[in-house]
C-alpha atoms as a PDB file:
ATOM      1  CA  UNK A   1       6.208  22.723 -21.225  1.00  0.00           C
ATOM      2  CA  UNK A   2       7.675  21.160 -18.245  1.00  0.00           C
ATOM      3  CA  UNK A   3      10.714  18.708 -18.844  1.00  0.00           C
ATOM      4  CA  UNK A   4       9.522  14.874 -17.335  1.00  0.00           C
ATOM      5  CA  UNK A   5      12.785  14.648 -15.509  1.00  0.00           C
ATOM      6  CA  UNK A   6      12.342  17.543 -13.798  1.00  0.00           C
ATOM      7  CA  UNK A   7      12.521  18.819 -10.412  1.00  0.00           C
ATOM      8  CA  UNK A   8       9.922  20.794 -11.180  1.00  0.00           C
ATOM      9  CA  UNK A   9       7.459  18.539 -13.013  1.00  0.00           C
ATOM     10  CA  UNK A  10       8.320  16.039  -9.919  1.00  0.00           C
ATOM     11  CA  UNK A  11       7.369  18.514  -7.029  1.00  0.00           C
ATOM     12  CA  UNK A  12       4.637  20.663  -9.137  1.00  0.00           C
ATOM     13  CA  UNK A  13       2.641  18.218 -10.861  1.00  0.00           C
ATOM     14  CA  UNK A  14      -0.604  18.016  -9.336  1.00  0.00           C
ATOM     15  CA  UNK A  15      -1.097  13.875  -9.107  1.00  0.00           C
ATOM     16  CA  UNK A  16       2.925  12.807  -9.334  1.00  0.00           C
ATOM     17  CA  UNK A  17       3.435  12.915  -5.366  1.00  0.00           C
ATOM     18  CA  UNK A  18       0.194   9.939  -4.671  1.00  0.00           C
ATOM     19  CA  UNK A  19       1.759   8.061  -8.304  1.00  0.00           C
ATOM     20  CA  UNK A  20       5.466   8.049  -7.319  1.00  0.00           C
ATOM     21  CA  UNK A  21       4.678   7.639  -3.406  1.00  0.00           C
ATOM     22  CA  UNK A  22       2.544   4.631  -3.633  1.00  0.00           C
ATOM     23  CA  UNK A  23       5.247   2.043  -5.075  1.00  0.00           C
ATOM     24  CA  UNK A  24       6.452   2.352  -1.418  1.00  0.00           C
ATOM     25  CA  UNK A  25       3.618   0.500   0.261  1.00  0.00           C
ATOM     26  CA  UNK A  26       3.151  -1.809  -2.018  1.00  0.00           C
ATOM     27  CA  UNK A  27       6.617  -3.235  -2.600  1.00  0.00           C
ATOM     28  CA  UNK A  28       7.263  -3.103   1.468  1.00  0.00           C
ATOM     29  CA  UNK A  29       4.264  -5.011   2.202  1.00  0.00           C
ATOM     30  CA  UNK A  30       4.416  -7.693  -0.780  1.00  0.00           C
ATOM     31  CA  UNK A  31       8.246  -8.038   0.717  1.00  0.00           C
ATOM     32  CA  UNK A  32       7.013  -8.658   4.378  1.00  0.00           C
ATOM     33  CA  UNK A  33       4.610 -11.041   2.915  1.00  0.00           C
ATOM     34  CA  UNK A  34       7.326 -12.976   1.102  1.00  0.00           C
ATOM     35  CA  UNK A  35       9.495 -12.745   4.106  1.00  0.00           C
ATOM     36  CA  UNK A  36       6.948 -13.825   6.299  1.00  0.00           C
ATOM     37  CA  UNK A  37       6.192 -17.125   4.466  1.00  0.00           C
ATOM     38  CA  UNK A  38      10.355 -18.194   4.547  1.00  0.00           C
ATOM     39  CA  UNK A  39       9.787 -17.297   7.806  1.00  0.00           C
ATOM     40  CA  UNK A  40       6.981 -20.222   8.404  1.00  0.00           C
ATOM     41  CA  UNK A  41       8.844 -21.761   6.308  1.00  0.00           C
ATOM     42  CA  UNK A  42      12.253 -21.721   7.581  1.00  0.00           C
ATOM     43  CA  UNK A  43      11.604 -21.134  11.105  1.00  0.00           C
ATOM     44  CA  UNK A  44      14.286 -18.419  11.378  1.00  0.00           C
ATOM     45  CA  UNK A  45      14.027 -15.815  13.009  1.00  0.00           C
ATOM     46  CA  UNK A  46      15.777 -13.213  10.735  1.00  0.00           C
ATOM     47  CA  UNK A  47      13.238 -13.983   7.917  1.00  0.00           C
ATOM     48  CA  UNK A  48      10.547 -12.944  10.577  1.00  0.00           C
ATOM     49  CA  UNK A  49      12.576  -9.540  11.718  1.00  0.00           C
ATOM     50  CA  UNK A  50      12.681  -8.513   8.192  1.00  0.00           C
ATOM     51  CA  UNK A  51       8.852  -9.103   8.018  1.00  0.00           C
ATOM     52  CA  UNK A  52       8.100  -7.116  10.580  1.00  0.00           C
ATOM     53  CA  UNK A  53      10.432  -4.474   9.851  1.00  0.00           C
ATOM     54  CA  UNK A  54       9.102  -4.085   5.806  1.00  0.00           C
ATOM     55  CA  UNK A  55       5.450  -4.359   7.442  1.00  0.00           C
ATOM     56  CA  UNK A  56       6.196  -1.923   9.808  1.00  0.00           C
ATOM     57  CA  UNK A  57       7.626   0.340   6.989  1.00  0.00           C
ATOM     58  CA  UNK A  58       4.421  -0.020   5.064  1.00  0.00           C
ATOM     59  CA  UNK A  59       2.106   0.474   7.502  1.00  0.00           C
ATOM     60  CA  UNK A  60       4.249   4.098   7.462  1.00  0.00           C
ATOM     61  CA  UNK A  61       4.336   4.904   4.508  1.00  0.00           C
ATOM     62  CA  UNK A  62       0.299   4.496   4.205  1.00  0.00           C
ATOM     63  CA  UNK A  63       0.395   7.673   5.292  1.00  0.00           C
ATOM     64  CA  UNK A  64       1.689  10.266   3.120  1.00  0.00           C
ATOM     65  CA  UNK A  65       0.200   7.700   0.087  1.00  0.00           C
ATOM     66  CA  UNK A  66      -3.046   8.677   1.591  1.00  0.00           C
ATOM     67  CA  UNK A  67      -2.599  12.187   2.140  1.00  0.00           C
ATOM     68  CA  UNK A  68      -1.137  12.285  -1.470  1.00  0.00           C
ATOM     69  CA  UNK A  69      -4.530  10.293  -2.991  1.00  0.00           C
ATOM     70  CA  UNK A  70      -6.894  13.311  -0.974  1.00  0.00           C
ATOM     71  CA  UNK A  71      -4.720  16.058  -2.911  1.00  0.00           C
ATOM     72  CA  UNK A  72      -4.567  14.538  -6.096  1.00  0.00           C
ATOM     73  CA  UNK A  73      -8.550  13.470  -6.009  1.00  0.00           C
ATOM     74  CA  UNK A  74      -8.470  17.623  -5.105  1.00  0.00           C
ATOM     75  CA  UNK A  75      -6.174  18.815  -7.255  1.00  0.00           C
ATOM     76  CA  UNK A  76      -6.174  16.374 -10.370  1.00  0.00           C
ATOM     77  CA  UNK A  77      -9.602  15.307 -10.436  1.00  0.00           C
ATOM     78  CA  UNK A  78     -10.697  18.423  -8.850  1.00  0.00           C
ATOM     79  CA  UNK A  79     -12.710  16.734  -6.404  1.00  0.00           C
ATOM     80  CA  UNK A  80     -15.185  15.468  -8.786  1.00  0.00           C
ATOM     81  CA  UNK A  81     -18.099  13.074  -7.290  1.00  0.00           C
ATOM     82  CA  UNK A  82     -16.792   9.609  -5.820  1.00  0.00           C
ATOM     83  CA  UNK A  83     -18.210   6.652  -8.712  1.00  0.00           C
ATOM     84  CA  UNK A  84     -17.369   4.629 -10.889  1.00  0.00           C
ATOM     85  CA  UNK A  85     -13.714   3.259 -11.005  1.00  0.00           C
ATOM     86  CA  UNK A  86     -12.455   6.380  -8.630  1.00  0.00           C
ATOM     87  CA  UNK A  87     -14.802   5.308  -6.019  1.00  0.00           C
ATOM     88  CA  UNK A  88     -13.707   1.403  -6.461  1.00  0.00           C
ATOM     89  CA  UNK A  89     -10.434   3.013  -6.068  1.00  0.00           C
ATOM     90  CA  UNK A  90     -11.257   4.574  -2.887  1.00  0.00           C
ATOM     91  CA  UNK A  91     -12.959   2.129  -1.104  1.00  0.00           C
ATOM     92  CA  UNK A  92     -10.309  -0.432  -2.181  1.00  0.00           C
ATOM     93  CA  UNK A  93      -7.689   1.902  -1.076  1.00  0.00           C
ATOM     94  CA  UNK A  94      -9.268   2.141   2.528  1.00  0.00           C
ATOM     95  CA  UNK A  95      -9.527  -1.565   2.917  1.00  0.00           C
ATOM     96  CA  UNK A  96      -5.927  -2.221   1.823  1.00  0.00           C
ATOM     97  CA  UNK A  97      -4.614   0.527   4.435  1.00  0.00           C
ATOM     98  CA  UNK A  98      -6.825  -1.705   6.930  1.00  0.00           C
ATOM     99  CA  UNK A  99      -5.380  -4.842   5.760  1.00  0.00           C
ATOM    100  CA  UNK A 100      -1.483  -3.451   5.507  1.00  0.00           C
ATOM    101  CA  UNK A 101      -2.114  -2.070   9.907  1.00  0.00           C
ATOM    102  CA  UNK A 102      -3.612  -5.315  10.782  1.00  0.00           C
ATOM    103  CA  UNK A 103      -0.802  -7.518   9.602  1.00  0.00           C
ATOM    104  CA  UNK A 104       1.464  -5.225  11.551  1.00  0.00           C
ATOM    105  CA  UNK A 105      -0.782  -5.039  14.209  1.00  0.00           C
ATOM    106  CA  UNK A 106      -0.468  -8.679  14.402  1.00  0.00           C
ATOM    107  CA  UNK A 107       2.801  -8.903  14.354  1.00  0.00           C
ATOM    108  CA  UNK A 108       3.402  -6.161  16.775  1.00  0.00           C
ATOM    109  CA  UNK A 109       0.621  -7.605  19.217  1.00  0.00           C
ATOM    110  CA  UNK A 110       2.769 -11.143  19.243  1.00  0.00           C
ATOM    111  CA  UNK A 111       5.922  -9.311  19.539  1.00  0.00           C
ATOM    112  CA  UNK A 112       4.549  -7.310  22.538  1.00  0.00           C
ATOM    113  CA  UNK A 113       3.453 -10.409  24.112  1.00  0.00           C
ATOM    114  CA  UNK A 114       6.645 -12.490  23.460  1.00  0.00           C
ATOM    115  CA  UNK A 115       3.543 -15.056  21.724  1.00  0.00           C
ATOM    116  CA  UNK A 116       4.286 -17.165  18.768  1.00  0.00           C
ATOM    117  CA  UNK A 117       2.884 -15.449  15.532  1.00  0.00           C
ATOM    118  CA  UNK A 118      -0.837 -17.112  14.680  1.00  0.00           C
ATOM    119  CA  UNK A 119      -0.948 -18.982  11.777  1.00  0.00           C
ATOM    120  CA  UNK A 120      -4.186 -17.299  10.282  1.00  0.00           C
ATOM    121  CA  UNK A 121      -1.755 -14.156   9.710  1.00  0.00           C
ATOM    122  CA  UNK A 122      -0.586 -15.446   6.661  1.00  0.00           C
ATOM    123  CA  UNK A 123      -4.444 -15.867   5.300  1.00  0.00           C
ATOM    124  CA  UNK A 124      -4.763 -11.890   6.097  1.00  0.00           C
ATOM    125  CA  UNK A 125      -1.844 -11.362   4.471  1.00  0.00           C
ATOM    126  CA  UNK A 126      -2.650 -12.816   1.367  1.00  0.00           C
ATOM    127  CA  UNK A 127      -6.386 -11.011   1.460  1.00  0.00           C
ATOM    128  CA  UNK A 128      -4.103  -8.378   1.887  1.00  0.00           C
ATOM    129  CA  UNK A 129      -2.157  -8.591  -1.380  1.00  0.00           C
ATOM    130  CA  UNK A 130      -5.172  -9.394  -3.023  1.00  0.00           C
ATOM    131  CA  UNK A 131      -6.932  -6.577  -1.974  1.00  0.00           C
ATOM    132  CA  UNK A 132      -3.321  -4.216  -2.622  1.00  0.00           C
ATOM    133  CA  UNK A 133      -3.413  -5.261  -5.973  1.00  0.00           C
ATOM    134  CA  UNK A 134      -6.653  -4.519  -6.830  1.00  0.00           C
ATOM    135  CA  UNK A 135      -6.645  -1.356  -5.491  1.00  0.00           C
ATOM    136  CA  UNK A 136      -3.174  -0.808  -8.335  1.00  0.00           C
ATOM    137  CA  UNK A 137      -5.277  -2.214 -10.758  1.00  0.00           C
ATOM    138  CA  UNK A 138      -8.436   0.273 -10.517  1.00  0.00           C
ATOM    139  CA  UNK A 139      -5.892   3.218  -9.868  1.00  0.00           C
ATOM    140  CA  UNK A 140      -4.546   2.603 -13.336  1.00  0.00           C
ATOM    141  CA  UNK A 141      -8.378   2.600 -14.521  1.00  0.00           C
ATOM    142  CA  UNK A 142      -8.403   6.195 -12.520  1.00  0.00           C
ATOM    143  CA  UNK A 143      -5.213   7.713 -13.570  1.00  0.00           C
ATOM    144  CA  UNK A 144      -5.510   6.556 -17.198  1.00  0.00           C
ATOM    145  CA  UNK A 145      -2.634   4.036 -16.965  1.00  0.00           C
ATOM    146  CA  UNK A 146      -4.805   0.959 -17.924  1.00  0.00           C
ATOM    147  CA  UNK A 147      -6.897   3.188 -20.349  1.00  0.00           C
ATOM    148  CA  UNK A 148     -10.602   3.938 -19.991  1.00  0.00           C
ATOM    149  CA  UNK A 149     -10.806   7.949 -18.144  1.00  0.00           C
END
């Protein structure tokens, strides 16, 4: 029996990498949204670097969450037939990767451009938490968290 503070259990479990991995994402890109709306708030620009700097550290870390979902759908579900709530899971999944590289992409297009940020950024942003927390909510359903296997 593995010990749950383990190295071991940490690196070798076949899900643990996606479930420890996806905090990351999710707590960058709720912070970029927070820091985002001081920033329209405020109008200083500090609140607007951090924004862009948690957003662009979310849009990042997408990545290995991603790759870490495949393996564990692989590995832990043994790549059992997309329904149900893993396929809600999925398809939420892809649209809140969308959602997290458009509101950098936005940022980074204004940025480019020297251009004030639009104001309909914030609207995607929200969509985008929205969307980021549904996709938590129906990988609880998935992984057991929020019961119903």
């Amino acid at each position: 029996m593995l010990n749950r503070f383990s190295f071991k259990a940490l690196f070798l479990a076949k899900h643990a990498q996606h479930v420890a991995l996806i905090h990351f994402p999710i707590a960058l890109f709720i912070s970029a949204v927070a820091f985002d709306f001081l920033a329209q708030r405020s109008h200083r620009p500090g609140w607007s670097d951090s924004a862009y700097r948690n957003l662009s550290a979310a849009a990042l870390s997408t990545i290995p969450v991603f790759v870490t979902g495949v393996l564990a759908w692989q590995f832990q579900l043994e790549g059992q037939r997309l329904k149900g709530f893993l396929l809600i899971h999925v398809l939420f999944a892809f649209a809140s990767n969308l959602m997290i590289w458009l509101a950098w992409w936005i940022h980074f297009r204004a940025r480019e451009r020297a251009e004030m940020l639009p104001t309909y950024r914030l609207a995607v942003e929200v969509l985008g938490v929205v969307v980021v927390a549904l996709t938590g909510h129906f990988g609880g359903f998935v992984s057991g968290v929020n019961g119903l296997v």
